[in-house]
Each structure stands twice: as structure tokens, then as C-alpha cells.
N, C-alpha and C. Protein backbone atom coordinates (compact mmCIF):
# COMPACT_ATOMS: atom_id res chain seq x y z
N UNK A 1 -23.37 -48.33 -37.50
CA UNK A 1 -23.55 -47.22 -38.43
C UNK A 1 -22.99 -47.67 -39.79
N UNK A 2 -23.66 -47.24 -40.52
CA UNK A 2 -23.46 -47.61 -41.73
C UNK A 2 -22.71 -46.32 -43.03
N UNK A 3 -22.22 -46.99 -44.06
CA UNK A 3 -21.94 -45.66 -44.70
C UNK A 3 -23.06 -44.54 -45.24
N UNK A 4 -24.00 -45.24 -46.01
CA UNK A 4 -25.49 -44.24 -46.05
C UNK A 4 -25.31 -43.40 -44.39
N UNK A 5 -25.78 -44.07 -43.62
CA UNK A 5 -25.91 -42.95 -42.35
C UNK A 5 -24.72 -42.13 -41.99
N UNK A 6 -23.69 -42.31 -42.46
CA UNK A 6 -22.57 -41.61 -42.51
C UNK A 6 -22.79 -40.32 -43.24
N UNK A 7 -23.08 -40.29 -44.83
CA UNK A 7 -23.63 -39.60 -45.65
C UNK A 7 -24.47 -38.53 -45.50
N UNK A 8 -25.57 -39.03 -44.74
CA UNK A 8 -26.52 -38.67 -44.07
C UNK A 8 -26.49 -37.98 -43.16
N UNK A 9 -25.34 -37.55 -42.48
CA UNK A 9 -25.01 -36.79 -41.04
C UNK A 9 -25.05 -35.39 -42.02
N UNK A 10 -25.78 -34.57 -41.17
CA UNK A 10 -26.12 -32.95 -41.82
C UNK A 10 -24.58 -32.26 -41.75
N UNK A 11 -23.64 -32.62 -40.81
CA UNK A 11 -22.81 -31.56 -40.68
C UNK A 11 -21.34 -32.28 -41.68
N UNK A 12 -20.67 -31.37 -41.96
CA UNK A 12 -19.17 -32.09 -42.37
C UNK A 12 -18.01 -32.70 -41.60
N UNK A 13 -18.90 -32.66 -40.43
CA UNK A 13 -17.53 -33.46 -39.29
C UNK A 13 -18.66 -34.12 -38.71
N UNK A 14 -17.51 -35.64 -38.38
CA UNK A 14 -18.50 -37.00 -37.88
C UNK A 14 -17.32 -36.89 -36.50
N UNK A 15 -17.80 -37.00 -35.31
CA UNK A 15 -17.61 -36.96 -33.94
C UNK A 15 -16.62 -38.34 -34.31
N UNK A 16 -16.16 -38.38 -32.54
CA UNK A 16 -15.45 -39.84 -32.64
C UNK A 16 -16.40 -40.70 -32.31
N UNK A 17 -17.66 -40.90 -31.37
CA UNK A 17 -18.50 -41.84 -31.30
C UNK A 17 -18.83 -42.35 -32.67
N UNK A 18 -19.22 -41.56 -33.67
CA UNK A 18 -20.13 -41.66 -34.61
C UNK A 18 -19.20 -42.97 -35.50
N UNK A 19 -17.62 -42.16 -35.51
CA UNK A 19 -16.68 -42.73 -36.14
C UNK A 19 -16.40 -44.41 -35.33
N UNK A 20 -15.91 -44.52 -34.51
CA UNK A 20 -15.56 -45.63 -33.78
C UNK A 20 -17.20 -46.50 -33.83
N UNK A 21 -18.16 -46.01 -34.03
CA UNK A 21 -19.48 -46.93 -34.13
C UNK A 21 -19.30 -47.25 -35.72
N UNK A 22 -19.25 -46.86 -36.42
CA UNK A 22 -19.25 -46.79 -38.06
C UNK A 22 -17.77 -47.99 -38.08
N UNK A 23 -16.58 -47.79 -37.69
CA UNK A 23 -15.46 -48.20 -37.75
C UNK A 23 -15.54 -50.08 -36.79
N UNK A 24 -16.51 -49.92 -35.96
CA UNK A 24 -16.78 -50.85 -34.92
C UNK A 24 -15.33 -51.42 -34.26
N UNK A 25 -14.94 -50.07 -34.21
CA UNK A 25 -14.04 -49.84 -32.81
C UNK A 25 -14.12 -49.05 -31.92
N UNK A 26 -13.16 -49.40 -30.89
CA UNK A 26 -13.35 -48.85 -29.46
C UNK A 26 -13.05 -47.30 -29.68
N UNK A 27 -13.73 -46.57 -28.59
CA UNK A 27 -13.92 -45.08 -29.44
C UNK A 27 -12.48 -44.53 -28.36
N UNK A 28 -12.40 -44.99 -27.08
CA UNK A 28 -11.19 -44.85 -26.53
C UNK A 28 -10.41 -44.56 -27.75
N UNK A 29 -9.90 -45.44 -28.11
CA UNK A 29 -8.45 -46.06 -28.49
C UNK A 29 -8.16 -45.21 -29.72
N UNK A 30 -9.68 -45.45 -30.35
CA UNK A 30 -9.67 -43.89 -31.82
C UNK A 30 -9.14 -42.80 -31.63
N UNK A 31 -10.07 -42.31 -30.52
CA UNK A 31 -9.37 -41.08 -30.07
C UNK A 31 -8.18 -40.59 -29.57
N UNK A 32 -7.51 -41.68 -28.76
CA UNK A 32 -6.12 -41.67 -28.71
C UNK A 32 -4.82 -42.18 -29.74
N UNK A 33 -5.62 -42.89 -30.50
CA UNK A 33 -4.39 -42.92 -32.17
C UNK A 33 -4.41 -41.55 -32.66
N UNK A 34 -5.67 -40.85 -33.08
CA UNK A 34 -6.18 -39.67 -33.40
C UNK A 34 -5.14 -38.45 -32.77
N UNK A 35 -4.99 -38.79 -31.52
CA UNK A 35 -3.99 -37.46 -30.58
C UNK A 35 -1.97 -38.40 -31.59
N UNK A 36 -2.28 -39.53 -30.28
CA UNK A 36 -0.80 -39.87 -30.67
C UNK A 36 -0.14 -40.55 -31.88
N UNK A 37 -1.04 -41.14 -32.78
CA UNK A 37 -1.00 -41.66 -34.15
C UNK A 37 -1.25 -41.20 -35.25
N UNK A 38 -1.52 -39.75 -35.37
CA UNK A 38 -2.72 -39.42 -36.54
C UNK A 38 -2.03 -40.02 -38.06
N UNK A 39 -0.37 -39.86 -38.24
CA UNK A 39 -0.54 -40.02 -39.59
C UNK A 39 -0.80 -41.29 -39.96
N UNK A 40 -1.13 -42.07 -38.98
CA UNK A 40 -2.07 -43.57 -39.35
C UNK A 40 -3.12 -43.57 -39.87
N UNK A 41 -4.10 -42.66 -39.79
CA UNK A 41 -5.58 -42.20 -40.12
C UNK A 41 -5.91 -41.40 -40.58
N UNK A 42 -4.58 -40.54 -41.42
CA UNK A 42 -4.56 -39.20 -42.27
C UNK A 42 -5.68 -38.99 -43.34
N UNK A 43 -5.79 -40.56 -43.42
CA UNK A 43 -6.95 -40.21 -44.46
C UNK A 43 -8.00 -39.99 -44.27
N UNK A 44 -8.23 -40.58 -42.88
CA UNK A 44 -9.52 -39.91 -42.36
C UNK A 44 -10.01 -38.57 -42.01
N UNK A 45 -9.07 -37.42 -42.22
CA UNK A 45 -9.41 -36.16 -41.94
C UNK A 45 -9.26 -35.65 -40.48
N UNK A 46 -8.50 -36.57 -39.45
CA UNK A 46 -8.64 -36.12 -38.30
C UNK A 46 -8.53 -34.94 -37.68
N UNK A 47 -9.10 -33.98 -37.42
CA UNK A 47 -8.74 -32.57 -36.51
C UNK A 47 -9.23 -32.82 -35.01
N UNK A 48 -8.29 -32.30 -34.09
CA UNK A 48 -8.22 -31.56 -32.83
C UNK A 48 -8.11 -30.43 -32.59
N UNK A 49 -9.89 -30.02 -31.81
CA UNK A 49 -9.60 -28.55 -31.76
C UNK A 49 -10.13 -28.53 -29.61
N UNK A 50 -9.18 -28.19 -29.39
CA UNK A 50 -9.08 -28.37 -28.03
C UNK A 50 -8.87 -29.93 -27.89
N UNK A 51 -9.72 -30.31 -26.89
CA UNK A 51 -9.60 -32.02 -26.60
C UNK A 51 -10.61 -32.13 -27.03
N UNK A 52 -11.43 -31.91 -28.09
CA UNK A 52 -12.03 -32.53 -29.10
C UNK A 52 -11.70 -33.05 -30.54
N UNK A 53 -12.01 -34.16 -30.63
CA UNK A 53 -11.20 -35.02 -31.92
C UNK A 53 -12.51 -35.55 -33.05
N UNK A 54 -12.45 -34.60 -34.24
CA UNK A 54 -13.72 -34.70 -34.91
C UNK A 54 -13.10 -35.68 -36.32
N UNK A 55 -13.92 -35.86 -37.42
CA UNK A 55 -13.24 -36.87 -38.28
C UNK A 55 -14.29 -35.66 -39.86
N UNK A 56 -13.48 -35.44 -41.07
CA UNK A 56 -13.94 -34.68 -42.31
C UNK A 56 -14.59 -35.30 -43.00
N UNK A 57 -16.10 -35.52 -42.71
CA UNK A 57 -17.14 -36.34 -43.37
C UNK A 57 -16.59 -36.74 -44.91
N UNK A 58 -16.48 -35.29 -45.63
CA UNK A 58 -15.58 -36.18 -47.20
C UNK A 58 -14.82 -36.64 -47.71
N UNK A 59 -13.50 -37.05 -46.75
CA UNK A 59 -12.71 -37.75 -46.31
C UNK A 59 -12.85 -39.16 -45.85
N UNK A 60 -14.01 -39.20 -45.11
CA UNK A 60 -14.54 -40.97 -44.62
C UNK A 60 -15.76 -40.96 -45.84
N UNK A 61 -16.22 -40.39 -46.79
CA UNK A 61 -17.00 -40.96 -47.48
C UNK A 61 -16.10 -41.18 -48.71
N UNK A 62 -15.17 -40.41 -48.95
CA UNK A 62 -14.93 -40.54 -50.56
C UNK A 62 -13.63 -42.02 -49.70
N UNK A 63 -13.10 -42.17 -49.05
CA UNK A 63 -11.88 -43.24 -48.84
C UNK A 63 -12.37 -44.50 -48.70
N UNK A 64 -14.00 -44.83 -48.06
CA UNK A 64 -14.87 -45.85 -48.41
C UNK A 64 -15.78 -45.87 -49.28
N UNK A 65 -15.72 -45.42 -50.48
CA UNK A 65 -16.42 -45.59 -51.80
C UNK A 65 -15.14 -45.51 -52.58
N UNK A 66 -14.29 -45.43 -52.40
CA UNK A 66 -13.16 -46.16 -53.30
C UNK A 66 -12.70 -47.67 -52.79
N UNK A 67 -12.70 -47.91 -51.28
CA UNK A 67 -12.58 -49.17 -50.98
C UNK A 67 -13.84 -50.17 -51.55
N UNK A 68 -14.98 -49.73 -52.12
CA UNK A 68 -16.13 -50.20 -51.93
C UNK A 68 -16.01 -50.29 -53.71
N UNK A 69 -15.65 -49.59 -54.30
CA UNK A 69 -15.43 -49.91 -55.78
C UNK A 69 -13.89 -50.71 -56.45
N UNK A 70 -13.07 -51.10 -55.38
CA UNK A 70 -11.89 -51.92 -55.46
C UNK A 70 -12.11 -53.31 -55.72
């Protein structure tokens, strides 16, 4: 997954598959930094709502279009 298709997702929250495919990491391990690590990935927008762990689409677009203009 790419950042365009990132962009491209209709809703404002990108799942953890979507994320760990985009990230080309293991989606396990995301999801469990996500529970027991988050302020590692703060910038990514992480929320848990039940045992679901979603990621704030403008949060992963605007933090890689500043890495991408560095």
C-alpha cells in the first residue's frame, strides 16, 4: 500500500491491516505496540475502541508528507 492509496481510503480511520501493509510490518506486533506501546506511535493517531485498534488517516498522511518533503 502506498501513500496515494492511503489518501484514497473513503473513511478517516485506516484499520491495522491497512496500516501494517502500508508500514510493511507485521500487523500482529502493530497492534500490540498500539495496546502496550502507543506513545511510540502517537503520531500515528492510534485509538482503541474495544479490541479494535484503528490508526487517524490525517495523522498518517500529514506525518508522511512531511517525512517525504525532509
Amino acid at each position: 500500500m502506498t501513500l496515494e492509496e492511503i489518501k484514497a481510503i473513503p473513511d478517516d480511520w485506516i484499520t491495522v491491516e491497512q496500516m501494517a501493509d502500508f508500514l510493511k510490518c507485521d500487523e500482529q506486533a502493530l497492534r500490540m505496540q498500539a495496546k502496550k506501546d502507543r506513545e511510540s506511535i502517537d503520531y500515528l493517531g492510534p485509538v482503541t475502541i474495544g479490541k479494535r485498534t484503528k490508526f487517524w488517516k490525517p495523522a498518517v498522511v500529514t506525518h508522511f508528507e512531511r517525512l517525504k518533503g525532509a
